[in-house]
C-alpha atoms as a PDB file:
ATOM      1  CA  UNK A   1      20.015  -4.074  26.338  1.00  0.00           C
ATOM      2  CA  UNK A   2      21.177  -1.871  23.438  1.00  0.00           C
ATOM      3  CA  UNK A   3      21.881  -5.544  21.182  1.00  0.00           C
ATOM      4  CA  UNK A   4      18.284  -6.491  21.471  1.00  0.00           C
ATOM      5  CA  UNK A   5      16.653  -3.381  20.634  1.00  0.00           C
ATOM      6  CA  UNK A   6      19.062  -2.830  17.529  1.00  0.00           C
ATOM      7  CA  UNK A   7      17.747  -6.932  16.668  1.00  0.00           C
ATOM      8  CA  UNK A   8      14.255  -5.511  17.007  1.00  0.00           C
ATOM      9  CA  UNK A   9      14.877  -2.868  14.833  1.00  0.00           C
ATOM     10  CA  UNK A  10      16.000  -5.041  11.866  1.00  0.00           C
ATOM     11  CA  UNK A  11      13.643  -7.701  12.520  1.00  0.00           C
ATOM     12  CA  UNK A  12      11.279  -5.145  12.235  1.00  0.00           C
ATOM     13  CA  UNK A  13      12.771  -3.240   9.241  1.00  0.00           C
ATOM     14  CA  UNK A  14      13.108  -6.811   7.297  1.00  0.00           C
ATOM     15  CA  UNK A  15       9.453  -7.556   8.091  1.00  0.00           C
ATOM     16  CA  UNK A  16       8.495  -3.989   6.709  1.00  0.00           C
ATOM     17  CA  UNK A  17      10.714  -4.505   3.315  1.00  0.00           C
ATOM     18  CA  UNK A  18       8.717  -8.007   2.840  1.00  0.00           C
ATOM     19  CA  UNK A  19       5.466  -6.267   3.318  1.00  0.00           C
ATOM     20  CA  UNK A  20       6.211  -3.896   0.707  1.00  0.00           C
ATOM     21  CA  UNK A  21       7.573  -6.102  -1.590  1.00  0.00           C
ATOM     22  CA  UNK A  22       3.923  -8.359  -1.157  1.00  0.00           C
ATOM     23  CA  UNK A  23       1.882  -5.210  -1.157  1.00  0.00           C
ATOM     24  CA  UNK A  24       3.759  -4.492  -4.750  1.00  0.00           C
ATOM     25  CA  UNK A  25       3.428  -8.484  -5.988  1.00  0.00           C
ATOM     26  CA  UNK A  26       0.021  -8.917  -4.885  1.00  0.00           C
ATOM     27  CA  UNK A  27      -1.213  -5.312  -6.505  1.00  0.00           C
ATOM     28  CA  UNK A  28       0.593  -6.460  -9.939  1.00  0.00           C
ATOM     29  CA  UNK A  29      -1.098 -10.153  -9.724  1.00  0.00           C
ATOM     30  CA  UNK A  30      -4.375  -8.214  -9.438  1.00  0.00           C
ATOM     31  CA  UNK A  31      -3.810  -6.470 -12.601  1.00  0.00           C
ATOM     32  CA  UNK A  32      -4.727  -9.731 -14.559  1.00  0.00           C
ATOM     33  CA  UNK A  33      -8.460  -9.837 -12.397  1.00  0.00           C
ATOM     34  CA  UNK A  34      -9.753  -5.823 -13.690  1.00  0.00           C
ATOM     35  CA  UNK A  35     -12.657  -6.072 -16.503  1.00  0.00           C
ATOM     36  CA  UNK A  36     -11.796  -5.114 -19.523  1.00  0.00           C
ATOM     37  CA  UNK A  37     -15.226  -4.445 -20.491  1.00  0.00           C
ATOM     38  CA  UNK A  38     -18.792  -3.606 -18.369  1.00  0.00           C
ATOM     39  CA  UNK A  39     -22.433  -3.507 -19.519  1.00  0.00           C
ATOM     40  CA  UNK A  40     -23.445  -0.247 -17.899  1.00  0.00           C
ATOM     41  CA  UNK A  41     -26.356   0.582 -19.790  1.00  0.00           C
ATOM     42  CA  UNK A  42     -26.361   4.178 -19.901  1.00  0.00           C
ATOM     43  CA  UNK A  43     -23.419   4.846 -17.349  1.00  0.00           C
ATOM     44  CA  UNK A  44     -20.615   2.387 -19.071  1.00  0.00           C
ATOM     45  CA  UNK A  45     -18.595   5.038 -20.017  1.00  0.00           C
ATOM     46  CA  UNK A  46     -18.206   6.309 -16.581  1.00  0.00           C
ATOM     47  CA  UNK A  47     -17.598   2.824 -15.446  1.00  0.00           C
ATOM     48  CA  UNK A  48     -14.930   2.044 -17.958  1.00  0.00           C
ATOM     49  CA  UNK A  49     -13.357   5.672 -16.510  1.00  0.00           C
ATOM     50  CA  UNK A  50     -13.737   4.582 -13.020  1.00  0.00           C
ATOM     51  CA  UNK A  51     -12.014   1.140 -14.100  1.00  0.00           C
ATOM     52  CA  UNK A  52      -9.226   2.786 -15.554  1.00  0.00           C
ATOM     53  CA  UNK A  53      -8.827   5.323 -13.041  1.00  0.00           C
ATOM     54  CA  UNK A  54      -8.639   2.296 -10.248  1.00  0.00           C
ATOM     55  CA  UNK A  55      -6.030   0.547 -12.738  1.00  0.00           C
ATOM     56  CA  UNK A  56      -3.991   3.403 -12.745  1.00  0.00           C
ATOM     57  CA  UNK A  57      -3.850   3.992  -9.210  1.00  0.00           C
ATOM     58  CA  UNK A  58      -3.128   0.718  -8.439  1.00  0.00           C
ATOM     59  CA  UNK A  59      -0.230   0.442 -10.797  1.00  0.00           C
ATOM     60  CA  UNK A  60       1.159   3.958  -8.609  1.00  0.00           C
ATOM     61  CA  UNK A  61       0.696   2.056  -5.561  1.00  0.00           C
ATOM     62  CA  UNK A  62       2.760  -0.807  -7.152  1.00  0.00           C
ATOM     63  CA  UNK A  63       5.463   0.968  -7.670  1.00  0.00           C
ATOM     64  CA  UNK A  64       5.382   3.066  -4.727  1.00  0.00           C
ATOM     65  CA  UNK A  65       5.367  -0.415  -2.730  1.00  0.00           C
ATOM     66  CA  UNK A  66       8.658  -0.956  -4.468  1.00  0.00           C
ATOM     67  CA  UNK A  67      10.179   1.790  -3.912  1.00  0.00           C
ATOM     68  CA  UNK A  68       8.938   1.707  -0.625  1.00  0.00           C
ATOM     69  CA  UNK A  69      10.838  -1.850  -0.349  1.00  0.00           C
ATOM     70  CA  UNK A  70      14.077  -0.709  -2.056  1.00  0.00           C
ATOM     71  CA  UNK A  71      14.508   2.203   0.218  1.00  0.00           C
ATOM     72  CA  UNK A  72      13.697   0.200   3.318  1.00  0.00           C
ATOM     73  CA  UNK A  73      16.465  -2.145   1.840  1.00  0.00           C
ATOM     74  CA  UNK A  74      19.030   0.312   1.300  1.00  0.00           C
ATOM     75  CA  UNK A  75      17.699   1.659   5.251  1.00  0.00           C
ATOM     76  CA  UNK A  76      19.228  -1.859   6.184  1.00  0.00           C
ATOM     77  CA  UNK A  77      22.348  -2.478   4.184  1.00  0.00           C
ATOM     78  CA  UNK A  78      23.106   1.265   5.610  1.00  0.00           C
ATOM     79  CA  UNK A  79      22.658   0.076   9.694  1.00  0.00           C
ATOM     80  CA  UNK A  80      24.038  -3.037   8.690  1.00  0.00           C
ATOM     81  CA  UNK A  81      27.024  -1.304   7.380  1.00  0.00           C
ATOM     82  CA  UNK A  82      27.642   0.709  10.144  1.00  0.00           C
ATOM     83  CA  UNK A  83      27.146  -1.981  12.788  1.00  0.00           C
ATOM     84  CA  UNK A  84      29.929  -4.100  10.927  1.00  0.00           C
ATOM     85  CA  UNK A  85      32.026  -1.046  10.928  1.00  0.00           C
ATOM     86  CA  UNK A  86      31.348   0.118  14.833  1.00  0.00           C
ATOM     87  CA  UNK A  87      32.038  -3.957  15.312  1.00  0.00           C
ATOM     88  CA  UNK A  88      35.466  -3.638  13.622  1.00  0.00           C
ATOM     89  CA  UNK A  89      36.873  -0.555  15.325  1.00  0.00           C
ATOM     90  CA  UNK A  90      36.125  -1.899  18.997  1.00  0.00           C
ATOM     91  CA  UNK A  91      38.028  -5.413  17.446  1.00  0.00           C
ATOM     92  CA  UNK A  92      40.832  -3.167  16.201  1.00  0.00           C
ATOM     93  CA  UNK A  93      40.518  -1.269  19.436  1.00  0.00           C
ATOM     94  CA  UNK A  94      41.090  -4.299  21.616  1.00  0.00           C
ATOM     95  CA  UNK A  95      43.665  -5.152  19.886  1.00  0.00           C
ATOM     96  CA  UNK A  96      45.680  -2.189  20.722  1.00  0.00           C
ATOM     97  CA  UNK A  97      45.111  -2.732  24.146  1.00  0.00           C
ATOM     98  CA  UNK A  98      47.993  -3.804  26.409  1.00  0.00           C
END
């Protein structure tokens, strides 16, 4: 049954836009929790490079997540859009019917 699969699809699309959308939420809320100093002895300067090497990746990841979720998002008002539209030319199509 085409219906179900295409149902699957989005259910499965909307779940993959959330998950994005939490990776990016949960990454930013993590921000708050990185040191912003160590006591490294002799290697603190590496460790505050590591730190802000980690930071910085993480805030990439954030907004890849986002973008990830926007495009998924746009992915879905798209099929959406053309399911409406397939919809409304078989209603206009019966119509015209004898």
């Amino acid at each position: 049954d085409l219906t179900g699969d295409l149902e699957f699809q989005y259910d499965a699309a909307t779940y993959i836009k959330a998950r994005f959308y939490t990776a990016q939420s949960d990454l930013e809320e993590d921000a708050a929790t990185m040191p912003s100093e160590v006591d490294g002895g002799n290697g603190t300067e590496h460790i505050d490079n590591m730190i802000a090497q980690l930071a910085e990746d993480a805030g990439t990841l954030a907004q890849a997540a986002t973008l990830g979720g926007d495009n998924m998002g746009s992915a879905i008002d798209l099929v959406t859009g053309v399911d409406d539209d397939v919809a409304r030319t078989f209603r206009n199509m019966e119509k015209e019917m004898p």
